[in-house]
C-alpha atoms as a PDB file:
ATOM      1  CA  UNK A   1      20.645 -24.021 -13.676  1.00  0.00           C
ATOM      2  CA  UNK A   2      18.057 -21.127 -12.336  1.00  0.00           C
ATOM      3  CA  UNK A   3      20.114 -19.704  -9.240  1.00  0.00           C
ATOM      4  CA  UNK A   4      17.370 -17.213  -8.308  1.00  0.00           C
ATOM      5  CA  UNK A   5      18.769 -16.839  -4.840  1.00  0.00           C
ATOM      6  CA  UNK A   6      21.570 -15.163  -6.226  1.00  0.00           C
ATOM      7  CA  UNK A   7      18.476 -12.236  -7.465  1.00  0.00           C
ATOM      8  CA  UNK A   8      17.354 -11.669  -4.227  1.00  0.00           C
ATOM      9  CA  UNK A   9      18.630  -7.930  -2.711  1.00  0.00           C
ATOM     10  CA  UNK A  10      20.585  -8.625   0.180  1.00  0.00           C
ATOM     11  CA  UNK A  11      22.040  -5.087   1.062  1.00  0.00           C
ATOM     12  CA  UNK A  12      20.325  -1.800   1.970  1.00  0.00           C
ATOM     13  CA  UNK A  13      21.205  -0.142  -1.122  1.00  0.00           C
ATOM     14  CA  UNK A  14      20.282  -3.050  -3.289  1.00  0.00           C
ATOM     15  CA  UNK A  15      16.570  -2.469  -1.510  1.00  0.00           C
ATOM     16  CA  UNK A  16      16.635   0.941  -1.529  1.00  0.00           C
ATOM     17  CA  UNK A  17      17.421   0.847  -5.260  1.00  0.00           C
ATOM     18  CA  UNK A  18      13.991  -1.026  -5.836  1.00  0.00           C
ATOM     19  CA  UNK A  19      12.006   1.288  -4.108  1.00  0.00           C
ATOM     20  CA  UNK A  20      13.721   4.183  -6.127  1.00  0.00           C
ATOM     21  CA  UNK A  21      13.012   2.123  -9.411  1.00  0.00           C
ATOM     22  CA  UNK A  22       9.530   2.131  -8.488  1.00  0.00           C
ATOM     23  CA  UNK A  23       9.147   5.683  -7.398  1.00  0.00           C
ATOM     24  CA  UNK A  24      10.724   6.622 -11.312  1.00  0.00           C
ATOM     25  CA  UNK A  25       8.127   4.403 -12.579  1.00  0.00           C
ATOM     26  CA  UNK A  26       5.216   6.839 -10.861  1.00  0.00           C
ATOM     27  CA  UNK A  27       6.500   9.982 -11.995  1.00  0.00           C
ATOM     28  CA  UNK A  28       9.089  10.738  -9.279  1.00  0.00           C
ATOM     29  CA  UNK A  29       8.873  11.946  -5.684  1.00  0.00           C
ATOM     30  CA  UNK A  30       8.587  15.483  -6.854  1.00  0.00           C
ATOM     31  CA  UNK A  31       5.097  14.437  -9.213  1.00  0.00           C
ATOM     32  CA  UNK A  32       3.921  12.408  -6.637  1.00  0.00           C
ATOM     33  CA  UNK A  33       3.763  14.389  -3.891  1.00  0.00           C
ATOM     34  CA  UNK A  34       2.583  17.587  -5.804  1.00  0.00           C
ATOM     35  CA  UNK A  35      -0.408  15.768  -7.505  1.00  0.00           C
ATOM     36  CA  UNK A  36      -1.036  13.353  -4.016  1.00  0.00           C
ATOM     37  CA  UNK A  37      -0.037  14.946  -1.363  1.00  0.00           C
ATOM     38  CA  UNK A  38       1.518  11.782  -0.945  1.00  0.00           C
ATOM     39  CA  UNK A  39       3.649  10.324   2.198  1.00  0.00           C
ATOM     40  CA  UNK A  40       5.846   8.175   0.458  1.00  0.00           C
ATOM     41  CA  UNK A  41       6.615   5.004   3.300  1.00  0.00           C
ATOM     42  CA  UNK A  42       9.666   2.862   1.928  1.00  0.00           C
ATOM     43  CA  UNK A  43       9.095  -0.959   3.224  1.00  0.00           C
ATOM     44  CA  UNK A  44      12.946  -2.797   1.925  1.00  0.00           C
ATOM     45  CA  UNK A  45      11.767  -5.619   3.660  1.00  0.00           C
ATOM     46  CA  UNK A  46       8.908  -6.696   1.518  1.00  0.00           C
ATOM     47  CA  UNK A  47      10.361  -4.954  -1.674  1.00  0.00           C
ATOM     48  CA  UNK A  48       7.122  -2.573  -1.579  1.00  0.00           C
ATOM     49  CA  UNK A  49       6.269   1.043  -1.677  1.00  0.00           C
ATOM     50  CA  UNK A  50       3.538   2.835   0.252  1.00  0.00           C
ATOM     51  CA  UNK A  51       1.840   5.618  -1.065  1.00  0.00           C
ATOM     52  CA  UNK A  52      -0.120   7.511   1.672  1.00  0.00           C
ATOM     53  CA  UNK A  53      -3.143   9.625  -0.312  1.00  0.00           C
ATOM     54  CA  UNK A  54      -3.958  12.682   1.196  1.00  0.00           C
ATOM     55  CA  UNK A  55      -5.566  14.848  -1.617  1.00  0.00           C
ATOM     56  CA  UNK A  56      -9.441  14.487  -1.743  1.00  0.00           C
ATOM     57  CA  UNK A  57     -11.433  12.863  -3.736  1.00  0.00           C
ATOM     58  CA  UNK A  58      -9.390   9.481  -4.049  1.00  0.00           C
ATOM     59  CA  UNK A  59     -10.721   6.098  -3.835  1.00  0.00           C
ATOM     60  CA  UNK A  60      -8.412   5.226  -1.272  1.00  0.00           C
ATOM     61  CA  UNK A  61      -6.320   6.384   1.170  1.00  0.00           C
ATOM     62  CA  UNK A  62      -3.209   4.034   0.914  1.00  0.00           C
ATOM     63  CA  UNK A  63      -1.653   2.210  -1.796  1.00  0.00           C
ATOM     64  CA  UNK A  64       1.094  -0.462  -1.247  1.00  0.00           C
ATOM     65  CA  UNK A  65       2.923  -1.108  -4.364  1.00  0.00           C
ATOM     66  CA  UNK A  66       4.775  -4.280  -4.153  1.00  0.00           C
ATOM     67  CA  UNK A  67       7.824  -5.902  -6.620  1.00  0.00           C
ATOM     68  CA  UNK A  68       7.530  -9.577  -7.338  1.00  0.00           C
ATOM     69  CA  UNK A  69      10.956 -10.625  -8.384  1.00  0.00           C
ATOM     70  CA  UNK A  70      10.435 -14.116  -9.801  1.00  0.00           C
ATOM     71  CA  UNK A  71       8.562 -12.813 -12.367  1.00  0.00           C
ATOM     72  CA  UNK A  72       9.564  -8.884 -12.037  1.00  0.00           C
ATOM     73  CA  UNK A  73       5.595  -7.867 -11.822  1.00  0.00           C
ATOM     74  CA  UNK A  74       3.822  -5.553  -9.317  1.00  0.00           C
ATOM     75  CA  UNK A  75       1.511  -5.749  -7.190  1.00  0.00           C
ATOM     76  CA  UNK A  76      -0.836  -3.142  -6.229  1.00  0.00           C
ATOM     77  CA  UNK A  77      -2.977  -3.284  -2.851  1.00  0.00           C
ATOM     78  CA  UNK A  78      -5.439  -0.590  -2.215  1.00  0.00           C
ATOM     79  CA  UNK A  79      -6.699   0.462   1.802  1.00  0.00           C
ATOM     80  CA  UNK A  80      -9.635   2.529   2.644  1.00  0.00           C
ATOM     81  CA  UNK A  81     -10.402   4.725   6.156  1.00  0.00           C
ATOM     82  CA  UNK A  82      -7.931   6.658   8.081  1.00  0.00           C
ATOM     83  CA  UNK A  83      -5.980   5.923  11.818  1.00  0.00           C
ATOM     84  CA  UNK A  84      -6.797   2.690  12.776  1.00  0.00           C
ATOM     85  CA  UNK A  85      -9.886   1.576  10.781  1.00  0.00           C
ATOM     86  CA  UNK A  86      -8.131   0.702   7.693  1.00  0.00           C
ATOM     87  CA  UNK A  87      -9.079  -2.192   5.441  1.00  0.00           C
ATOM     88  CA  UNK A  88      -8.082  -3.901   2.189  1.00  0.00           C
ATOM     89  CA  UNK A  89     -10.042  -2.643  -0.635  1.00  0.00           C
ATOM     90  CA  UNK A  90      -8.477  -3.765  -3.365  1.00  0.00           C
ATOM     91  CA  UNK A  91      -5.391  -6.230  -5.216  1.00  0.00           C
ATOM     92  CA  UNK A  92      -4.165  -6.318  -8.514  1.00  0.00           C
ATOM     93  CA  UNK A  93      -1.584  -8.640  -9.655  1.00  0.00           C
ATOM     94  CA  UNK A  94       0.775  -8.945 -12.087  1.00  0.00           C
ATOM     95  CA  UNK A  95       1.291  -5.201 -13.567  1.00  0.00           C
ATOM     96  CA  UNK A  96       4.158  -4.746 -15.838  1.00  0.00           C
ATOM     97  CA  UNK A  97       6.292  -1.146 -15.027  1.00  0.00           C
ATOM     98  CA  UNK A  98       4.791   0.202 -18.137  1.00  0.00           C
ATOM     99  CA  UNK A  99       1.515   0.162 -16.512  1.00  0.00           C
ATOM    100  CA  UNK A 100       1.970   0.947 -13.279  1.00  0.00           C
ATOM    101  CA  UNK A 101       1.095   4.305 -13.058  1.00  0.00           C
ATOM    102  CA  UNK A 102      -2.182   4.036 -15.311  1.00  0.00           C
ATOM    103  CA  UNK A 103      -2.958   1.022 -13.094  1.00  0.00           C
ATOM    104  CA  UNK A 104      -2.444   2.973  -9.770  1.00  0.00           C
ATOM    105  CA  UNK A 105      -4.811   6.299 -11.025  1.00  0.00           C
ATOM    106  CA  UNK A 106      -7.646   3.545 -11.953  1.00  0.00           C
ATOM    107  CA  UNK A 107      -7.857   2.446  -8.315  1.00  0.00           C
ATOM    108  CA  UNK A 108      -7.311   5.622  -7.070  1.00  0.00           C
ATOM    109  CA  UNK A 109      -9.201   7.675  -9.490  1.00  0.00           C
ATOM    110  CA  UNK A 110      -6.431  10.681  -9.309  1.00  0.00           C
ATOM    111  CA  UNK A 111      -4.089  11.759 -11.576  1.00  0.00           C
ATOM    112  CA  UNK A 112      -0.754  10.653 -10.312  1.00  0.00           C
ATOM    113  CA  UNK A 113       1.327  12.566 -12.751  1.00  0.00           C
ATOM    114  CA  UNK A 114       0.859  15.434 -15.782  1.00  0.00           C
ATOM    115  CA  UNK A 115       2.127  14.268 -19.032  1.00  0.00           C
END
């Protein structure tokens, strides 16, 4: 039997744990805001992470990076503008952790980390 209600984080640490899993899968906090400028926004509600852009040059100016648990993907949502005229750009589901990062510098078109 498939209990998947038994997967589903039900503490604050449990969440915050996800959002620190996918913060190591981007390079760290460290990387991220050195390369970025990036406000990193935790959301434990909706299992996502959101990556506020400031450097120049980027594609967009807000990524939310969200974990699917039934089939532990990502998805990545990009947002364009700045204060209140922000609007969906672009989605891509169904990234693996291994390309998460690569995924995220496509649709931003910045270097999220130096390897």
């Amino acid at each position: 039997m498939n209990d998947t209600a038994s997967e589903i984080p039900t503490t604050a640490a449990e969440c915050d744990g996800i959002v620190n899993t996918i913060v190591a899968h981007l390079g760290g906090v460290g990387r991220l805001r050195a390369m970025l400028g990036a406000e990193l926004l935790a959301d434990p509600n909706h299992l996502a992470l959101h990556v506020r852009i400031k450097a120049r040059g980027s594609k967009a100016s807000l990524v939310r990076i969200t974990l699917k648990l039934a089939t532990d993907t990502y998805t990545v949502d990009t947002f364009t503008g700045r204060g209140t005229k922000i609007r969906a750009s672009t989605s891509v589901d169904g990234i693996h952790a291994e390309d998460l990062r690569r995924t995220c510098e496509e649709l931003t078109g910045l270097a999220w980390a130096w390897v």
